[in-house]
Protein backbone atom coordinates (compact mmCIF):
# COMPACT_ATOMS: atom_id res chain seq x y z
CA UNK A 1 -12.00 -130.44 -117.67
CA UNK A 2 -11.48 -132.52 -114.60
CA UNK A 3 -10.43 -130.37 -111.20
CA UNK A 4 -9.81 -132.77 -108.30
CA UNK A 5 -9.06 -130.12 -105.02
CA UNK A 6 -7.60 -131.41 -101.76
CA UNK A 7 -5.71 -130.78 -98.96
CA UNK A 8 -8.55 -128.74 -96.42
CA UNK A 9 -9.20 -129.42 -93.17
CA UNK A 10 -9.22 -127.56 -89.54
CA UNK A 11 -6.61 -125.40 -89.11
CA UNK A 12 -5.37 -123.00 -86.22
CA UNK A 13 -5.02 -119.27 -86.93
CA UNK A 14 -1.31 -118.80 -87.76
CA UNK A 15 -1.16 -122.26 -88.80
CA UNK A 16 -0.67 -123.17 -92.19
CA UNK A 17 -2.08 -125.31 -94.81
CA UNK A 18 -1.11 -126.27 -98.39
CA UNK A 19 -4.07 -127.22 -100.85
CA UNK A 20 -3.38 -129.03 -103.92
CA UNK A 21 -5.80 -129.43 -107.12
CA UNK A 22 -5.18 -131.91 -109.81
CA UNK A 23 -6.14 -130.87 -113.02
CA UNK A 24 -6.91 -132.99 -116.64
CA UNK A 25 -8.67 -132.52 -119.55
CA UNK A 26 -6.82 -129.82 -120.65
CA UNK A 27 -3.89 -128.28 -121.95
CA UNK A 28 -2.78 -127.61 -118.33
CA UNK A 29 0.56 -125.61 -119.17
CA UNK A 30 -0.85 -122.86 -121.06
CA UNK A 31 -3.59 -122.37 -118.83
CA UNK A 32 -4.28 -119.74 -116.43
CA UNK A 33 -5.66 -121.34 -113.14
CA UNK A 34 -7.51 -119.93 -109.95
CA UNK A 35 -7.95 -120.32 -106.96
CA UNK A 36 -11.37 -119.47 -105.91
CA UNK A 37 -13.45 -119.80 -102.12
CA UNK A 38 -17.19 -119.65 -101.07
CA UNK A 39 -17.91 -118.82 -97.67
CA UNK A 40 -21.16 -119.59 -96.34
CA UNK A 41 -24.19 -116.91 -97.08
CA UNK A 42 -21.38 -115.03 -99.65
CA UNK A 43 -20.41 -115.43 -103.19
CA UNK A 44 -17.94 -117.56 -104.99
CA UNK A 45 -14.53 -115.41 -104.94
CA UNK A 46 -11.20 -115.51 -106.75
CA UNK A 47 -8.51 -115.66 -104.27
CA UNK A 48 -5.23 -115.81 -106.20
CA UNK A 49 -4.85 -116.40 -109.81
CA UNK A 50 -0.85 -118.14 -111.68
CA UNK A 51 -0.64 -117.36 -115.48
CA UNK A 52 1.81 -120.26 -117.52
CA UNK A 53 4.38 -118.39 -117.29
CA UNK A 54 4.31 -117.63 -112.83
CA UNK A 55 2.85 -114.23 -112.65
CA UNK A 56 0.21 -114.31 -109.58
CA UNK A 57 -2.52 -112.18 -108.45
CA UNK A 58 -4.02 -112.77 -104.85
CA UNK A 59 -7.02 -110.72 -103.46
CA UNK A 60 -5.96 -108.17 -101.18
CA UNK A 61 -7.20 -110.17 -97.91
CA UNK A 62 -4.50 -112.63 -98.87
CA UNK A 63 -1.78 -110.92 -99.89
CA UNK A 64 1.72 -112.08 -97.94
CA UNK A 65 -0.12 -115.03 -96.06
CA UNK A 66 -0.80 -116.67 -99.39
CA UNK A 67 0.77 -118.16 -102.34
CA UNK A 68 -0.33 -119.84 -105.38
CA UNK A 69 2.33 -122.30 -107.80
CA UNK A 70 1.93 -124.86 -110.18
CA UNK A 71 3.72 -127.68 -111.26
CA UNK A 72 3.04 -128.11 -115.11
CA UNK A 73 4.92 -131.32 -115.20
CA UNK A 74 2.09 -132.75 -112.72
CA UNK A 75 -0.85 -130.83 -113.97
CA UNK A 76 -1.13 -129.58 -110.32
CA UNK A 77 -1.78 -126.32 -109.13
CA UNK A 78 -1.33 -125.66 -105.42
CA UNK A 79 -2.40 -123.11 -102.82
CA UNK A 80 -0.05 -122.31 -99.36
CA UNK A 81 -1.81 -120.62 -96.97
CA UNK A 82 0.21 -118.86 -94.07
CA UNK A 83 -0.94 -117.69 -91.10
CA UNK A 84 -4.82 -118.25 -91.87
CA UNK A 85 -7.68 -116.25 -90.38
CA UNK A 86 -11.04 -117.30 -89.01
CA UNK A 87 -12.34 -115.24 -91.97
CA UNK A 88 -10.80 -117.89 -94.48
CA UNK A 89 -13.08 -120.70 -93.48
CA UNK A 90 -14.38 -121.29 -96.91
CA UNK A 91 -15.10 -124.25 -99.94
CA UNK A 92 -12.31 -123.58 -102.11
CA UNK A 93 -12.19 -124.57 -105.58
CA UNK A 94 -9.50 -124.71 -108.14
CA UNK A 95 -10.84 -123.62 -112.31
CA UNK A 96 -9.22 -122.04 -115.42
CA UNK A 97 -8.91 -118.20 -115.14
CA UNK A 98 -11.69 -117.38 -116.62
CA UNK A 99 -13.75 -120.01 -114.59
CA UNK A 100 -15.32 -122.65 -116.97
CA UNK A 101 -18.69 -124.10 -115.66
CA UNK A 102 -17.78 -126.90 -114.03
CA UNK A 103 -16.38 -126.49 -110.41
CA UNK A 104 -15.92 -130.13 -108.95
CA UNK A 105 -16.28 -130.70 -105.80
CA UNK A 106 -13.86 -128.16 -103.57
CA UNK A 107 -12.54 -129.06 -100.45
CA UNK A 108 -13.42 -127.41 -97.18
CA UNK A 109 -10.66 -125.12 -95.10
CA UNK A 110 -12.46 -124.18 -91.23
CA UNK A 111 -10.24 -121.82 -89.49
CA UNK A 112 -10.49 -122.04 -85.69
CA UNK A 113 -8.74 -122.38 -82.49
């Protein structure tokens, strides 16, 4: 599996920012995919989670500034985030839900004014 993630950068709290992740090497469609973040000193974390068939999960600290889709016809998953905290600044990674093993290489959201 192949995850390509993209889209971070510096953002201003209440600003917004969309991250995309292209995915190959699988059966994309039928997969459930994650999105997952690693802030520094803390553990890798799921933040929101899209089954085939649209039905999301997000962690509570996201929920309503958030949202996860997908775009099966792409093999893209993508992440909107609303109205991001200083408390987001993380790596964040795209994987299957379960994670497999292989993470590629994230890409890196700083929140700050």
């Amino acid at each position: 599996v192949q995850l390509q993630a993209s889209g971070g950068g510096l953002v201003q709290p209440g600003g917004s920012l969309r991250l995309s992740c292209a995915v190959s090497g699988t059966i994309f469609s039928i997969n459930v995919m994650g999105w997952y973040r690693q802030a520094p000193g803390k553990q890798r974390e799921l933040v929101a989670s899209i089954t085939s068939g649209g039905t999301t999960y997000y962690v509570d600290s996201v929920k309503g500034r958030f949202t996860i889709s997908r775009d099966n016809a792409k093999n893209t998953v993508y992440l909107q985030m609303n109205s991001p905290k200083p408390e987001d600044t993380a790596v964040y990674y795209c994987n299957l839900f379960p994670a497999r093993s292989y993470w590629g290489q994230g890409t890196q959201v700083t929140v700050s004014s």
